[in-house]
C-alpha atoms as a PDB file:
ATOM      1  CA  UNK A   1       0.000   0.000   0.000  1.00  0.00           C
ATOM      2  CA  UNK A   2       1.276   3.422  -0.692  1.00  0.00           C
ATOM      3  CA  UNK A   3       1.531   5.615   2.170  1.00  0.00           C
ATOM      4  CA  UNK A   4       1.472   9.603   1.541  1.00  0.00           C
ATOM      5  CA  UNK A   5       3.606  11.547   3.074  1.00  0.00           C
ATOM      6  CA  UNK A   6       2.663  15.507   4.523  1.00  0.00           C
ATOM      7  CA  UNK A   7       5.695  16.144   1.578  1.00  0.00           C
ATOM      8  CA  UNK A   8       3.097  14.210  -0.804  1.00  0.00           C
ATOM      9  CA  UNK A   9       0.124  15.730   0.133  1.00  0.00           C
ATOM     10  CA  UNK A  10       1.610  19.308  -0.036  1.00  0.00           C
ATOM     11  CA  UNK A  11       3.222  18.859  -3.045  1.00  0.00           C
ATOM     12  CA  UNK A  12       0.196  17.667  -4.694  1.00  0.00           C
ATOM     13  CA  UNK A  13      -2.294  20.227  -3.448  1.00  0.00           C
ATOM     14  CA  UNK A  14      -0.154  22.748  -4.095  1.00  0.00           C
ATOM     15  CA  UNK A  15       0.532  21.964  -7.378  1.00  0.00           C
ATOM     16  CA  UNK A  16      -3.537  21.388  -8.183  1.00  0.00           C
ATOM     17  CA  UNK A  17      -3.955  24.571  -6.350  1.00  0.00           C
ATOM     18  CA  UNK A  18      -1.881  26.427  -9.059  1.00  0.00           C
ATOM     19  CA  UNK A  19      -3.582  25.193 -11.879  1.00  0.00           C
ATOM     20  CA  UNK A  20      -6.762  26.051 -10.768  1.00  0.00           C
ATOM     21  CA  UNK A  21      -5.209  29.549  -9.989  1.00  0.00           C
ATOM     22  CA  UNK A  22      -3.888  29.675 -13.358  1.00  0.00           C
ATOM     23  CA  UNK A  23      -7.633  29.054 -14.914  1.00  0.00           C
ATOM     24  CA  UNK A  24      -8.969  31.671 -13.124  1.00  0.00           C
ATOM     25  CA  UNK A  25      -6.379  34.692 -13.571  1.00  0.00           C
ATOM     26  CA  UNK A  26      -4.682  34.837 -11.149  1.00  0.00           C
ATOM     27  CA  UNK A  27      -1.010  34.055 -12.428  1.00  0.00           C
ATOM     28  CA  UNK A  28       0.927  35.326  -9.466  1.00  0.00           C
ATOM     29  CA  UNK A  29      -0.671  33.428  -6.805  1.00  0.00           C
ATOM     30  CA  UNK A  30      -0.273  30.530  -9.442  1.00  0.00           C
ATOM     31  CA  UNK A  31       3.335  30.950  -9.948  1.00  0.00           C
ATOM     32  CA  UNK A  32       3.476  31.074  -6.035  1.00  0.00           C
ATOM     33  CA  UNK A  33       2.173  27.302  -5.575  1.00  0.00           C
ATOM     34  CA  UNK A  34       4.182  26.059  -8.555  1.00  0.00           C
ATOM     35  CA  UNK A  35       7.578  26.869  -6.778  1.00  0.00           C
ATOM     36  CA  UNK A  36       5.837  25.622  -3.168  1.00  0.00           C
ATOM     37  CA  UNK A  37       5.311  22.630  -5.047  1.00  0.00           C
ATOM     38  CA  UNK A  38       7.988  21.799  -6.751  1.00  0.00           C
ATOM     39  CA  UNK A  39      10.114  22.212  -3.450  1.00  0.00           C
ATOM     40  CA  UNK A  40       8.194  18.908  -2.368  1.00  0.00           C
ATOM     41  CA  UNK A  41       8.439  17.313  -5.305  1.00  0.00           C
ATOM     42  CA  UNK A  42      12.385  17.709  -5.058  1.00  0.00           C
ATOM     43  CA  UNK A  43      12.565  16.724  -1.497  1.00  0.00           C
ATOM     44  CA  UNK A  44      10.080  13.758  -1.808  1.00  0.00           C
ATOM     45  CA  UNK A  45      11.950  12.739  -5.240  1.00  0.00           C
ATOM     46  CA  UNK A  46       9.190  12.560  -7.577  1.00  0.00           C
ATOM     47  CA  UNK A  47      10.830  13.508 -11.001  1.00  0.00           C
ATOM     48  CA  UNK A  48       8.294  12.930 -13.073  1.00  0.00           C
ATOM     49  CA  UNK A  49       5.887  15.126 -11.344  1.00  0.00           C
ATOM     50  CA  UNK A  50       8.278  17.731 -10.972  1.00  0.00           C
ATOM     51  CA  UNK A  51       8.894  17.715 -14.699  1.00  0.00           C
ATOM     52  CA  UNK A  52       4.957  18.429 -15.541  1.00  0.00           C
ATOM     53  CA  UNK A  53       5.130  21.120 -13.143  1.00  0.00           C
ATOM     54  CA  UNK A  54       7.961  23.027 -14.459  1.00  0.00           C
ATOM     55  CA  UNK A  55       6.785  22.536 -17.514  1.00  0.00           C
ATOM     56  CA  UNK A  56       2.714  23.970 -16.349  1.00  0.00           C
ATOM     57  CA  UNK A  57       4.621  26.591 -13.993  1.00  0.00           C
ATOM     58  CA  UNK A  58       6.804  27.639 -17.116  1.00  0.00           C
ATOM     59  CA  UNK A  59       3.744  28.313 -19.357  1.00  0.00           C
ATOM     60  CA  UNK A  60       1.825  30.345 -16.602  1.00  0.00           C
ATOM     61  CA  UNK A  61       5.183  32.418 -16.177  1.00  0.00           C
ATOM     62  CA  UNK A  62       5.059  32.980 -20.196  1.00  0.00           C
ATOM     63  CA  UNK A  63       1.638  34.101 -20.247  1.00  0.00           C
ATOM     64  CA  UNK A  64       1.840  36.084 -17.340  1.00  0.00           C
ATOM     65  CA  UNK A  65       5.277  37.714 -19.115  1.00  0.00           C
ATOM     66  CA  UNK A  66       3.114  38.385 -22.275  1.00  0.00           C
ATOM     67  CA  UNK A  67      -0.163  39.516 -19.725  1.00  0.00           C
ATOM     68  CA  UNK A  68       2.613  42.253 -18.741  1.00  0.00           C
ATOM     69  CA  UNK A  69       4.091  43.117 -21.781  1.00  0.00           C
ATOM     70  CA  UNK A  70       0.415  43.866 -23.216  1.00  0.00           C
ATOM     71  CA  UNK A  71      -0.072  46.043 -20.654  1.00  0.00           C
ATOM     72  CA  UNK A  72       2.921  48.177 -21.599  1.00  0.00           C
END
């Protein structure tokens, strides 16, 4: 049986949390739980998972970079 960890259990909420963040609008607070979550992924080892989030957490910081340029 697996058993979750607090580590798991952050990392994965945390990294849900930003995607629904990132639906909504709200890129800052998404880019926010992307890095909280990777940190657990790192520490907890799950590579795979990390890689989808950097890759998720790197599109939300290029649309937030052309959000901002727009704006300009």
């Amino acid at each position: 049986m697996l058993e979750l960890t607090d580590r798991h259990v952050e990392a994965r909420t945390m990294t849900d949390l930003a995607g629904v963040y990132a639906r909504h609008g709200s890129l800052q607070t998404a880019i926010a739980c992307y890095e909280r979550g990777l940190v657990a992924l790192r520490d907890i080892g799950e590579h795979h998972a990390e890689a989808r989030a950097l890759r998720e957490l790197s599109a939300v910081r290029e649309l937030a970079s052309l959000q901002a340029a727009a704006r300009s």
